[in-house]
N, C-alpha and C. Protein backbone atom coordinates (compact mmCIF):
# COMPACT_ATOMS: atom_id res chain seq x y z
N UNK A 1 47.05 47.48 -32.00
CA UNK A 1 45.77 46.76 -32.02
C UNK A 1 45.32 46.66 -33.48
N UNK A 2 45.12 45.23 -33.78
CA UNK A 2 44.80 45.27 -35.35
C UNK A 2 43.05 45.87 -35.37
N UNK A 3 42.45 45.23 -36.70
CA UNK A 3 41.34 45.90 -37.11
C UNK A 3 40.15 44.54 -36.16
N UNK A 4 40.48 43.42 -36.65
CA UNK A 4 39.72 42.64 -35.79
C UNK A 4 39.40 42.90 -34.40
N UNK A 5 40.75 43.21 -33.35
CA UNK A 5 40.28 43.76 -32.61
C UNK A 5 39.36 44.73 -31.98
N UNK A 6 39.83 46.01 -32.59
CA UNK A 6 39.06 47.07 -32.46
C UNK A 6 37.48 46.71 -32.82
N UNK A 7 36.98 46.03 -33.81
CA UNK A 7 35.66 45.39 -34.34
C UNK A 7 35.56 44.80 -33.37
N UNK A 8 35.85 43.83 -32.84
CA UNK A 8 35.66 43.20 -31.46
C UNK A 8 35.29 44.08 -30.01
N UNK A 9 35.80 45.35 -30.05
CA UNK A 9 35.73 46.12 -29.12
C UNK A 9 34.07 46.59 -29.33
N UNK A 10 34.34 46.92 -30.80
CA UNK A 10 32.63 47.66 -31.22
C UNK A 10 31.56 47.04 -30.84
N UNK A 11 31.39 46.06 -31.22
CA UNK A 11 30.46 45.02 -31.49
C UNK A 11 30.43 44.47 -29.66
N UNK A 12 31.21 44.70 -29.07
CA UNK A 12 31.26 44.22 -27.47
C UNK A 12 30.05 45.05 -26.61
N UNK A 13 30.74 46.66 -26.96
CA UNK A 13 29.90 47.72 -26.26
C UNK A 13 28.79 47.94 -27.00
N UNK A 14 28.60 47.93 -28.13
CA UNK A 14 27.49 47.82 -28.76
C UNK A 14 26.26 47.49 -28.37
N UNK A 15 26.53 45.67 -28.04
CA UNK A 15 25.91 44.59 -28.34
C UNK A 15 25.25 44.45 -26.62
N UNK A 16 26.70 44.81 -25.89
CA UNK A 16 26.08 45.03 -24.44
C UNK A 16 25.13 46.03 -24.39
N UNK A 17 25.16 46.77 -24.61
CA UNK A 17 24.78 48.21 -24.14
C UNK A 17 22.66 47.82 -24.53
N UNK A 18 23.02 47.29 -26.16
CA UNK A 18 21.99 46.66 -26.49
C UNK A 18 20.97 45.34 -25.89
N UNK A 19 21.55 44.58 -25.53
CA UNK A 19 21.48 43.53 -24.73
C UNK A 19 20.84 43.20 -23.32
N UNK A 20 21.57 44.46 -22.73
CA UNK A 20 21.66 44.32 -21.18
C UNK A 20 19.65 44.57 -20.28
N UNK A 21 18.97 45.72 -21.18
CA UNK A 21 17.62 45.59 -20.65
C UNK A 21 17.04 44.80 -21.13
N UNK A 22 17.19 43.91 -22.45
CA UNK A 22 16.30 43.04 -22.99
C UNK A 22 16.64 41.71 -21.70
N UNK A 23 18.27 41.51 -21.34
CA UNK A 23 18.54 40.12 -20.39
C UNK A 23 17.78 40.61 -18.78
N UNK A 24 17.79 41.72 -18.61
CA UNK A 24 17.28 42.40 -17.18
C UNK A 24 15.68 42.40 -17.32
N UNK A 25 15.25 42.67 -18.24
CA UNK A 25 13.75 42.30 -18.31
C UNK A 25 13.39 40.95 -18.15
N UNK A 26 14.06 39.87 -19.29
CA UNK A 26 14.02 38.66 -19.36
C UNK A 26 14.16 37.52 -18.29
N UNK A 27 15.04 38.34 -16.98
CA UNK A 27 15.05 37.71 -15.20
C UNK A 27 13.60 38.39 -14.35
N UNK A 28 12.75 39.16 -15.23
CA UNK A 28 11.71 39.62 -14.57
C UNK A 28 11.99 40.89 -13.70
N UNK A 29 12.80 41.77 -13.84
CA UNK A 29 12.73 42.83 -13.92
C UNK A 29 12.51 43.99 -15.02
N UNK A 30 10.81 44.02 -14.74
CA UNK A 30 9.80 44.83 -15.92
C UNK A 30 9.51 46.45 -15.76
N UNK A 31 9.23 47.10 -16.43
CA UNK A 31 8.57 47.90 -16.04
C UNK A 31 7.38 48.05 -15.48
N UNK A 32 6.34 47.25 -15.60
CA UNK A 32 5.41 46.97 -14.30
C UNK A 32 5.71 46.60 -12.76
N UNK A 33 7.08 46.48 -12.56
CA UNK A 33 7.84 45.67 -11.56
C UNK A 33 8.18 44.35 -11.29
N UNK A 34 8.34 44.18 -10.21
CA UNK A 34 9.11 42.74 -10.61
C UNK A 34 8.19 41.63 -10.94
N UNK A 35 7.94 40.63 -11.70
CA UNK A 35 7.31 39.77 -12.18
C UNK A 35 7.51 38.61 -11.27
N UNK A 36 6.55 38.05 -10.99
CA UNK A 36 5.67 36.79 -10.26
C UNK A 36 6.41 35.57 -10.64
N UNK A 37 7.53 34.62 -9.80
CA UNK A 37 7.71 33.62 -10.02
C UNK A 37 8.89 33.68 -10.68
N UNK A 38 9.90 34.93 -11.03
CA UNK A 38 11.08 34.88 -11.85
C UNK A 38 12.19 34.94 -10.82
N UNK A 39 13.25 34.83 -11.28
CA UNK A 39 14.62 35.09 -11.08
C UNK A 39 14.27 36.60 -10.06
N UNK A 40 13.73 37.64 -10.65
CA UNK A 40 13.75 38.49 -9.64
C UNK A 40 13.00 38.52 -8.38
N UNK A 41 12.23 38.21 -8.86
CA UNK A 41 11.17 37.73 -7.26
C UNK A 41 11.54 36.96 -6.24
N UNK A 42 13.15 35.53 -7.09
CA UNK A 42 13.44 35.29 -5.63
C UNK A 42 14.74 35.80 -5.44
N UNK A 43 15.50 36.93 -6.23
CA UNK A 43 16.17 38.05 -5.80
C UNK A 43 16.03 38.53 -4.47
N UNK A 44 14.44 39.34 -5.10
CA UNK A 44 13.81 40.47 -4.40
C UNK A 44 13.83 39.72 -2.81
N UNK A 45 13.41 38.37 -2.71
CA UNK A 45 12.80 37.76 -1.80
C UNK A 45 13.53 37.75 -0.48
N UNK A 46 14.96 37.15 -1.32
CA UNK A 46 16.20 36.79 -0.39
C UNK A 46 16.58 38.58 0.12
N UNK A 47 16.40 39.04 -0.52
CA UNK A 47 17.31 40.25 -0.28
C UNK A 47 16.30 41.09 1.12
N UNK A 48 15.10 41.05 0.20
CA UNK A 48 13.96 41.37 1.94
C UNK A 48 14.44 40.54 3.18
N UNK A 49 14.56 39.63 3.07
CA UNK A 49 14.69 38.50 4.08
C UNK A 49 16.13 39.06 4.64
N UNK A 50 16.86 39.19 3.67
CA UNK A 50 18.64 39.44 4.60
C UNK A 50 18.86 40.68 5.10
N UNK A 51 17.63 41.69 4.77
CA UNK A 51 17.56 43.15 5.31
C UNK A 51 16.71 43.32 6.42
N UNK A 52 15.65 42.03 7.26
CA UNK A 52 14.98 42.54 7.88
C UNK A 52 13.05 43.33 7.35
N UNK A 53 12.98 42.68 6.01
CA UNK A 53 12.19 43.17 5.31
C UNK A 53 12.16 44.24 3.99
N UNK A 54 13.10 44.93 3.88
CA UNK A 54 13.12 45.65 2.68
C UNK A 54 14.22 45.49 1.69
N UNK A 55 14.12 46.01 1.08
CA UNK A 55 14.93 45.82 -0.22
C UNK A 55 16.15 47.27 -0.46
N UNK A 56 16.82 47.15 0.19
CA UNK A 56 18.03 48.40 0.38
C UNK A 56 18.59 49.48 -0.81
N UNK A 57 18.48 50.32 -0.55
CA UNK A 57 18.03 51.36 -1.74
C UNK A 57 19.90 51.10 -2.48
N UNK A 58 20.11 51.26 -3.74
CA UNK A 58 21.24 50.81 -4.24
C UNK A 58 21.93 49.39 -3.95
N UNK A 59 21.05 48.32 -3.53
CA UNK A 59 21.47 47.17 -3.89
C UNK A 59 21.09 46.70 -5.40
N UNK A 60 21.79 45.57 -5.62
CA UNK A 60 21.43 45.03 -7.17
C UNK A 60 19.99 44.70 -7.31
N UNK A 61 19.42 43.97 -6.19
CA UNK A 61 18.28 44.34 -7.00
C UNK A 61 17.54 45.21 -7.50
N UNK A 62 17.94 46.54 -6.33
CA UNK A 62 17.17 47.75 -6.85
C UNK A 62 17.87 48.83 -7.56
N UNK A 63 19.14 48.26 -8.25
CA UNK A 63 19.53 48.89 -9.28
C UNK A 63 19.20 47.92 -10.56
N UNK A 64 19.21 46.78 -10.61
CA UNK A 64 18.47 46.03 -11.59
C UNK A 64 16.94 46.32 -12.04
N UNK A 65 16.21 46.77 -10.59
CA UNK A 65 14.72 47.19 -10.86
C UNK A 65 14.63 48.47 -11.96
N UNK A 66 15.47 49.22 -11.68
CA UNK A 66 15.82 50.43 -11.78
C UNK A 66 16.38 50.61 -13.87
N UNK A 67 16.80 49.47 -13.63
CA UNK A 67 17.05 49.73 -15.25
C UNK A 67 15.95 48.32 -15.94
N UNK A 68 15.40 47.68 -15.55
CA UNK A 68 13.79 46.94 -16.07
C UNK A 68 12.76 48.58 -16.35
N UNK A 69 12.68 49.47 -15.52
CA UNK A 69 11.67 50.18 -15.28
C UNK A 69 11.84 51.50 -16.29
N UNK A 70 13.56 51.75 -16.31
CA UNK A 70 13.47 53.15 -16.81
C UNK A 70 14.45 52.68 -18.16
N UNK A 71 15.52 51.71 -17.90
CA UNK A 71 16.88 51.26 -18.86
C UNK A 71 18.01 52.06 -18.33
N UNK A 72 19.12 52.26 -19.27
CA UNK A 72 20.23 52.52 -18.26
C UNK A 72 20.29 53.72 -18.40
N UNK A 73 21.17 54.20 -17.70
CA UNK A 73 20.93 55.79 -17.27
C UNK A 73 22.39 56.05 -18.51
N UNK A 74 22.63 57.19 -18.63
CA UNK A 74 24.19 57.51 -19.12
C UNK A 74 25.70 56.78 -18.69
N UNK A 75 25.43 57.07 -17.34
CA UNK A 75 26.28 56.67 -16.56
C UNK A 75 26.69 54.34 -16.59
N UNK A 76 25.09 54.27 -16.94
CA UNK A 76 25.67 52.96 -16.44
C UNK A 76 25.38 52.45 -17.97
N UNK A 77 25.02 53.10 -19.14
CA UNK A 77 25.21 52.54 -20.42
C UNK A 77 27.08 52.81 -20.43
N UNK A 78 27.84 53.90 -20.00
CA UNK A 78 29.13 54.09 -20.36
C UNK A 78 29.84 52.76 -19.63
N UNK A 79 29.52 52.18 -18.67
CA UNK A 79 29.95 50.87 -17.59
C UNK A 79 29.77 49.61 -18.56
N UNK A 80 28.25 49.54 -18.93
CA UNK A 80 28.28 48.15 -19.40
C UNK A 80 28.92 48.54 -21.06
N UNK A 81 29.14 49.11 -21.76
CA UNK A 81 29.85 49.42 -23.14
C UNK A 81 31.53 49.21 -22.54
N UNK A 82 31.87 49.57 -21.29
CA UNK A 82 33.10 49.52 -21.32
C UNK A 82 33.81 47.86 -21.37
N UNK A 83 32.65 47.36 -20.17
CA UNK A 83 33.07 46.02 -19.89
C UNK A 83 32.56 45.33 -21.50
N UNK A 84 31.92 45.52 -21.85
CA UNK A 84 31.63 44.54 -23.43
C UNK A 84 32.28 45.03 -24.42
N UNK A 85 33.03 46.39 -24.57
CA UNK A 85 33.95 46.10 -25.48
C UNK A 85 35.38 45.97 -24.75
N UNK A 86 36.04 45.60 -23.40
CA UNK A 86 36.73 45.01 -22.74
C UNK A 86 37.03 43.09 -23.32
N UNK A 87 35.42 42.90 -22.81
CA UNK A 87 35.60 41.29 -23.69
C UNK A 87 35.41 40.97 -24.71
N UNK A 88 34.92 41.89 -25.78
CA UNK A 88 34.68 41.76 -27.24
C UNK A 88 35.88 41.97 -27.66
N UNK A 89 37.03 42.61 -27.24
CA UNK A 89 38.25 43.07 -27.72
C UNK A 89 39.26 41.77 -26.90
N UNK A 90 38.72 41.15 -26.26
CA UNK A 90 39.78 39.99 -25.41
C UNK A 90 39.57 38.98 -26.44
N UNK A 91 37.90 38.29 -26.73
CA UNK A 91 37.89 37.41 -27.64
C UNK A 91 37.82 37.56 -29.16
N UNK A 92 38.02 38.47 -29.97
CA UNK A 92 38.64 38.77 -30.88
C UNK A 92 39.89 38.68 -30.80
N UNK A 93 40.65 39.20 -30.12
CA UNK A 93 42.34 39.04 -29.89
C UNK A 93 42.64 37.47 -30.28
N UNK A 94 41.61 37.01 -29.08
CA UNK A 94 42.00 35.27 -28.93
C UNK A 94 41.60 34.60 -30.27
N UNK A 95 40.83 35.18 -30.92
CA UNK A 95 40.66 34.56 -32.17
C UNK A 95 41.18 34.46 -33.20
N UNK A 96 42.44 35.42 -33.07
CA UNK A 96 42.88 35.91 -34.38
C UNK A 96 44.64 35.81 -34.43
């Protein structure tokens, strides 16, 4: 693996890791909860509706709520760093 790559890898998990509550806030999952009229609200909406009324404890939305409210835990900063320096290291490759 040359040097571009590996930089590609960095800058992947990095950038995700960085990224990921500012884009999860930005669909309206806040720390006040879910915001009025966004992407999450008609998440939240559909997902009440396909449960019978609630929102199922470890579905995406309420693991999405879950990092709007608190950010990512250890566990799921090591997930999204893996997958972004996965494709930071694919399109560097391809670039070079």
């Amino acid at each position: 693996m040359d040097w571009a790559t590996l930089a590609g890898v960095a800058v992947g998990a990095v950038g995700t890791v960085a990224l990921a509550p500012v884009v999860v806030s930005a669909a309206g999952f806040t720390a006040g909860g879910i915001a009025a009229g966004s992407a999450a609200s008609w998440m939240m909406s559909a997902a009440a509706v396909a449960n019978g009324g609630g929102v199922a404890t470890g579905s995406a939305v309420a693991i999405l709520q879950s990092i709007g409210a608190a950010g990512l835990s250890g566990s799921a900063a090591t997930v999204v760093a893996s997958v972004g320096g996965v494709l930071g290291g694919a399109i560097a490759d391809a670039m070079t």
